[in-house]
N, C-alpha and C. Protein backbone atom coordinates (compact mmCIF):
# COMPACT_ATOMS: atom_id res chain seq x y z
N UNK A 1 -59.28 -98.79 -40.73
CA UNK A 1 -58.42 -99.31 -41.77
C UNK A 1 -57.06 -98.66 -41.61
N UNK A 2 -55.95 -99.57 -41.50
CA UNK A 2 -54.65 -99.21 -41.36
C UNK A 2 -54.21 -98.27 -42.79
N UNK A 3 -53.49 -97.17 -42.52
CA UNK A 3 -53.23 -96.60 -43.67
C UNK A 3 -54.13 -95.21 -44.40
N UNK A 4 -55.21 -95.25 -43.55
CA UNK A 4 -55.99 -93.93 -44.38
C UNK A 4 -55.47 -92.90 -44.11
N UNK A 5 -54.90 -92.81 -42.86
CA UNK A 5 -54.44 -91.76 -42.01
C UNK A 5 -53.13 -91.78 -41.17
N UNK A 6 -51.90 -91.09 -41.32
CA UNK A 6 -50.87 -91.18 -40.50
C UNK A 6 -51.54 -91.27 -39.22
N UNK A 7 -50.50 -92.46 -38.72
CA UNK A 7 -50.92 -92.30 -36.78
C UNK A 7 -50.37 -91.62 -36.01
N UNK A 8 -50.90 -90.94 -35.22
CA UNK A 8 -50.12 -90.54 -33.95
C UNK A 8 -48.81 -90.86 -33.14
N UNK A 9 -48.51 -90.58 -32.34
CA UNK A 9 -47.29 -91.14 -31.46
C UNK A 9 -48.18 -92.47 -30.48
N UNK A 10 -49.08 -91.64 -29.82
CA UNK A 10 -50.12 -92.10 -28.61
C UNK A 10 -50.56 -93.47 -29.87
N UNK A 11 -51.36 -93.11 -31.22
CA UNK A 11 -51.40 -94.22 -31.32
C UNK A 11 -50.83 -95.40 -32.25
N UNK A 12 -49.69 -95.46 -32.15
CA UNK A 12 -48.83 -96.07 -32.53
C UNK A 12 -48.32 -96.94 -30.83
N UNK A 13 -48.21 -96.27 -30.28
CA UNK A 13 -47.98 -96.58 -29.27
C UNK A 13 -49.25 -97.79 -28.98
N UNK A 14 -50.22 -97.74 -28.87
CA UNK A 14 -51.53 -98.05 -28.43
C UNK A 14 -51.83 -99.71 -29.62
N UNK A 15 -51.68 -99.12 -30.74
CA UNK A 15 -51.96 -100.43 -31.48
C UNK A 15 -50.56 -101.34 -31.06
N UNK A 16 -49.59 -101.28 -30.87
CA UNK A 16 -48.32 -102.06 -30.61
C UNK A 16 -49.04 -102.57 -29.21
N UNK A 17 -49.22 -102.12 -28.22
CA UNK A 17 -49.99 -102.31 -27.09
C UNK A 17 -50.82 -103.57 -27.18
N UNK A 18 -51.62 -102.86 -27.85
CA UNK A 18 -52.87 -103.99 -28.27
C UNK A 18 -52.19 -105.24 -29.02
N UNK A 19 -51.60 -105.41 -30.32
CA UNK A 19 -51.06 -106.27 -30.70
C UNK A 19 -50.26 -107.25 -29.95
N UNK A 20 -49.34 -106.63 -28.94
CA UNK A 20 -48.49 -107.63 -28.37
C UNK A 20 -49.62 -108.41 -27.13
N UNK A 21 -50.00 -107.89 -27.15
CA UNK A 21 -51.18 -108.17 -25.42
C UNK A 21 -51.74 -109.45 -26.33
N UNK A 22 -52.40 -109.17 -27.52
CA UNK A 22 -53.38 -110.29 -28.30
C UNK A 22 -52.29 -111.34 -28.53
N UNK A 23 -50.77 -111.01 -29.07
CA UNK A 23 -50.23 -112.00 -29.84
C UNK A 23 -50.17 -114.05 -29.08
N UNK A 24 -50.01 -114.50 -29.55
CA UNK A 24 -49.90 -115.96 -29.14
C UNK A 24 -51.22 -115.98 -28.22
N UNK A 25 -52.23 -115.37 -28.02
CA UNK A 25 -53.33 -115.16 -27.32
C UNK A 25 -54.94 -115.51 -28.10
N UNK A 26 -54.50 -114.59 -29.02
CA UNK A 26 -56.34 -114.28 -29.70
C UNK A 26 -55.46 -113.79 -31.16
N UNK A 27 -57.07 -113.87 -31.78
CA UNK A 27 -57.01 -113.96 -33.42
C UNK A 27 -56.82 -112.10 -33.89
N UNK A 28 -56.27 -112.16 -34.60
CA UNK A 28 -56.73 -110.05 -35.07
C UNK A 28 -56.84 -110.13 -36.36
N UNK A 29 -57.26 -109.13 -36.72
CA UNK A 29 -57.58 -109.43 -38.67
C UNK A 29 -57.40 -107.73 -38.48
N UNK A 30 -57.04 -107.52 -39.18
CA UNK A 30 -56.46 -105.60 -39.78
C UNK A 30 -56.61 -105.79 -41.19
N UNK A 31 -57.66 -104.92 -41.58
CA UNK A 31 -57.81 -104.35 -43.26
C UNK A 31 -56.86 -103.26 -43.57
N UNK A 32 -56.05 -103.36 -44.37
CA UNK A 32 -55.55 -101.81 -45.37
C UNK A 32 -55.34 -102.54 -46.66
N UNK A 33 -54.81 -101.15 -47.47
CA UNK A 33 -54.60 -101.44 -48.68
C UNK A 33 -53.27 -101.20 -49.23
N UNK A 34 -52.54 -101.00 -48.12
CA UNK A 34 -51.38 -101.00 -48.10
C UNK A 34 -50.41 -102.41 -47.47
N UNK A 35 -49.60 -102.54 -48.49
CA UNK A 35 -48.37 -103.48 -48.40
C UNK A 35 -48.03 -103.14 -46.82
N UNK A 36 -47.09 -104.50 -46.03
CA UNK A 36 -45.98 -103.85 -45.09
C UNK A 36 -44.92 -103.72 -45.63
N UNK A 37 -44.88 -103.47 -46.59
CA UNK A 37 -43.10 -102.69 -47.08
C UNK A 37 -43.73 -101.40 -47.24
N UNK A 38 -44.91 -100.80 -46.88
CA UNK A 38 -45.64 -99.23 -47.05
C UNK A 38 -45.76 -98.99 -45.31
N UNK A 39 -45.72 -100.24 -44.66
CA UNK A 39 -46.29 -99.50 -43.50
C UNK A 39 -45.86 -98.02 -42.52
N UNK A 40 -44.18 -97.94 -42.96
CA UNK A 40 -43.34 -97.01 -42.59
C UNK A 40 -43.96 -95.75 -43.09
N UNK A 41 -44.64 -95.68 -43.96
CA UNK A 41 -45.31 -94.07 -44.37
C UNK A 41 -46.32 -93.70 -43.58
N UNK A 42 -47.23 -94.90 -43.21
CA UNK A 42 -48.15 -93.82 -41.85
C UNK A 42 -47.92 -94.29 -40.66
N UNK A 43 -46.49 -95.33 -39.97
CA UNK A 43 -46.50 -95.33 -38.80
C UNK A 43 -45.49 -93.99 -38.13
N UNK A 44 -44.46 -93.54 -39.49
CA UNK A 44 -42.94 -92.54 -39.32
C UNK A 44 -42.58 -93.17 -38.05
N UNK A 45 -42.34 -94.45 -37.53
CA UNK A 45 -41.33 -94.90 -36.77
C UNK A 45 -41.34 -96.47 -36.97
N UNK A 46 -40.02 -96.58 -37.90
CA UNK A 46 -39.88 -98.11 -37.99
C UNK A 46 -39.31 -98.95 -36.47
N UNK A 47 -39.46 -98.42 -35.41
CA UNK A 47 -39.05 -98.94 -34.54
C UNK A 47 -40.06 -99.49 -33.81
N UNK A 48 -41.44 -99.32 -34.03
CA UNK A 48 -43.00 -99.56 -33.60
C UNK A 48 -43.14 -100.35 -34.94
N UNK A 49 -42.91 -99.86 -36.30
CA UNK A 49 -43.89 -101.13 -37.26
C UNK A 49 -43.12 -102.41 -37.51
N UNK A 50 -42.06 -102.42 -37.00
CA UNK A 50 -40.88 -103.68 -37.01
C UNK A 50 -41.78 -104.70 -36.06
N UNK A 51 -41.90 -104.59 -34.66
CA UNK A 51 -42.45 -105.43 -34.15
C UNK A 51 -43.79 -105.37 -34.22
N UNK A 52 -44.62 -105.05 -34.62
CA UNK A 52 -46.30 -104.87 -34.82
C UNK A 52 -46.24 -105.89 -36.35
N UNK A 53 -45.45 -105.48 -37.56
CA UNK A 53 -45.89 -106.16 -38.34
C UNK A 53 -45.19 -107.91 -37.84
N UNK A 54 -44.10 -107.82 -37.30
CA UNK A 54 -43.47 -109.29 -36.88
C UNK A 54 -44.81 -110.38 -36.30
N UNK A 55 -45.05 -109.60 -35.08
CA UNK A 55 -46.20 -110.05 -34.56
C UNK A 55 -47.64 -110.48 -35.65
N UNK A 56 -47.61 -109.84 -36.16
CA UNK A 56 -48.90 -110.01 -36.55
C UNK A 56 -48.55 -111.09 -37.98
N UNK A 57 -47.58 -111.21 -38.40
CA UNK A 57 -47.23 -112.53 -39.66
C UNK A 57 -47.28 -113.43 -38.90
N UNK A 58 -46.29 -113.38 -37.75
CA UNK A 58 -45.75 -114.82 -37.16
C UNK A 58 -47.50 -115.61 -37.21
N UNK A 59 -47.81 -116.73 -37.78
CA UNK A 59 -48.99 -117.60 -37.72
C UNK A 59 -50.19 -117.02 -38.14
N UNK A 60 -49.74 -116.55 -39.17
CA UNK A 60 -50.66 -115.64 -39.74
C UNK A 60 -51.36 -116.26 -41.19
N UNK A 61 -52.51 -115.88 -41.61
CA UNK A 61 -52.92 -116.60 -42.96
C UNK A 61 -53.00 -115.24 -43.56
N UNK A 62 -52.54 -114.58 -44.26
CA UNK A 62 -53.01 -113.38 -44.98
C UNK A 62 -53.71 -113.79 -46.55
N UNK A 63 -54.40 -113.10 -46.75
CA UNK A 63 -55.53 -112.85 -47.59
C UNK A 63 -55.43 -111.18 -48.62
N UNK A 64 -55.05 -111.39 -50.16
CA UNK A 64 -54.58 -110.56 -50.92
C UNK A 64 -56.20 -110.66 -51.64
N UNK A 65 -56.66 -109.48 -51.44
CA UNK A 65 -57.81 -109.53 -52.02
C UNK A 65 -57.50 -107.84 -53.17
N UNK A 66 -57.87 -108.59 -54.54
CA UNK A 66 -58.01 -107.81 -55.67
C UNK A 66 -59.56 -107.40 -55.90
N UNK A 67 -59.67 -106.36 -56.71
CA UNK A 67 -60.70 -105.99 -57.86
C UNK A 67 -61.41 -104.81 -57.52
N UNK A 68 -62.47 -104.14 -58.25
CA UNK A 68 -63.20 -103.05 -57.99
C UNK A 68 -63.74 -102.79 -56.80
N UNK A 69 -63.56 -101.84 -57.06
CA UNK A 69 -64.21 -101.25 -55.55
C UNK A 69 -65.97 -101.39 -55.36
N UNK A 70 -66.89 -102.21 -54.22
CA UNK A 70 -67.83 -102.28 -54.93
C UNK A 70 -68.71 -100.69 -54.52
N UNK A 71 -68.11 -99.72 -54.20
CA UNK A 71 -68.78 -98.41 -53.93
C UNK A 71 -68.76 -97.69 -55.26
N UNK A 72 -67.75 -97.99 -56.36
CA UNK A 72 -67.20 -97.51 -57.17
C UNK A 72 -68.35 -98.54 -58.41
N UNK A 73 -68.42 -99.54 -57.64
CA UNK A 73 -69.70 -99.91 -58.75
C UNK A 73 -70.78 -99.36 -58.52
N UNK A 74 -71.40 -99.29 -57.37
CA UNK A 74 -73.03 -99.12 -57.10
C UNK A 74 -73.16 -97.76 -57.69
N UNK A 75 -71.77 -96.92 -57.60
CA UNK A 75 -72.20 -95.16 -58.18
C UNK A 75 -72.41 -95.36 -59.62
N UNK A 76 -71.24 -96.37 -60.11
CA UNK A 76 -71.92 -96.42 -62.13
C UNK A 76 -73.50 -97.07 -62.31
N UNK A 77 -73.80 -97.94 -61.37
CA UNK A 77 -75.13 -98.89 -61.78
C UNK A 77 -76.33 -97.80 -61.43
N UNK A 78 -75.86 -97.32 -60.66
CA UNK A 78 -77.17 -96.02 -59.89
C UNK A 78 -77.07 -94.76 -60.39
């Protein structure tokens, strides 16, 4: 999941890699819970999340999914 953890140099480097190789190619789906107007806090180089997030809108369907967490349920029901 994008966002739990600042990335590296190596991998920042590495997902841009991967992204451009897939783009106009194959499908990618990336979970976080972070906005891309946040992505600059765990990539610290807008010069890598500029084209990673470009890529990955251009023909993109994104999916805004709300509500409880269901881990955060099963601990109240149990």
């Amino acid at each position: 999941e994008l966002g739990y953890l600042p990335m590296s140099r190596q991998a920042r480097y590495n997902l841009f890699q991967l992204v451009n190789a897939l783009y106009e190619y194959r499908s990618v789906i990336i979970t976080t819970n972070k906005e891309f107007t946040a992505w600059g806090e765990f990539f610290h180089d807008d010069n890598v999340v500029v084209p990673i997030v470009d890529r990955l809108i251009h023909h993109s369907h994104i999916f805004i999914m709300g509500g409880e967490s269901y881990r955060l349920r099963q601990k109240r029901q149990g």
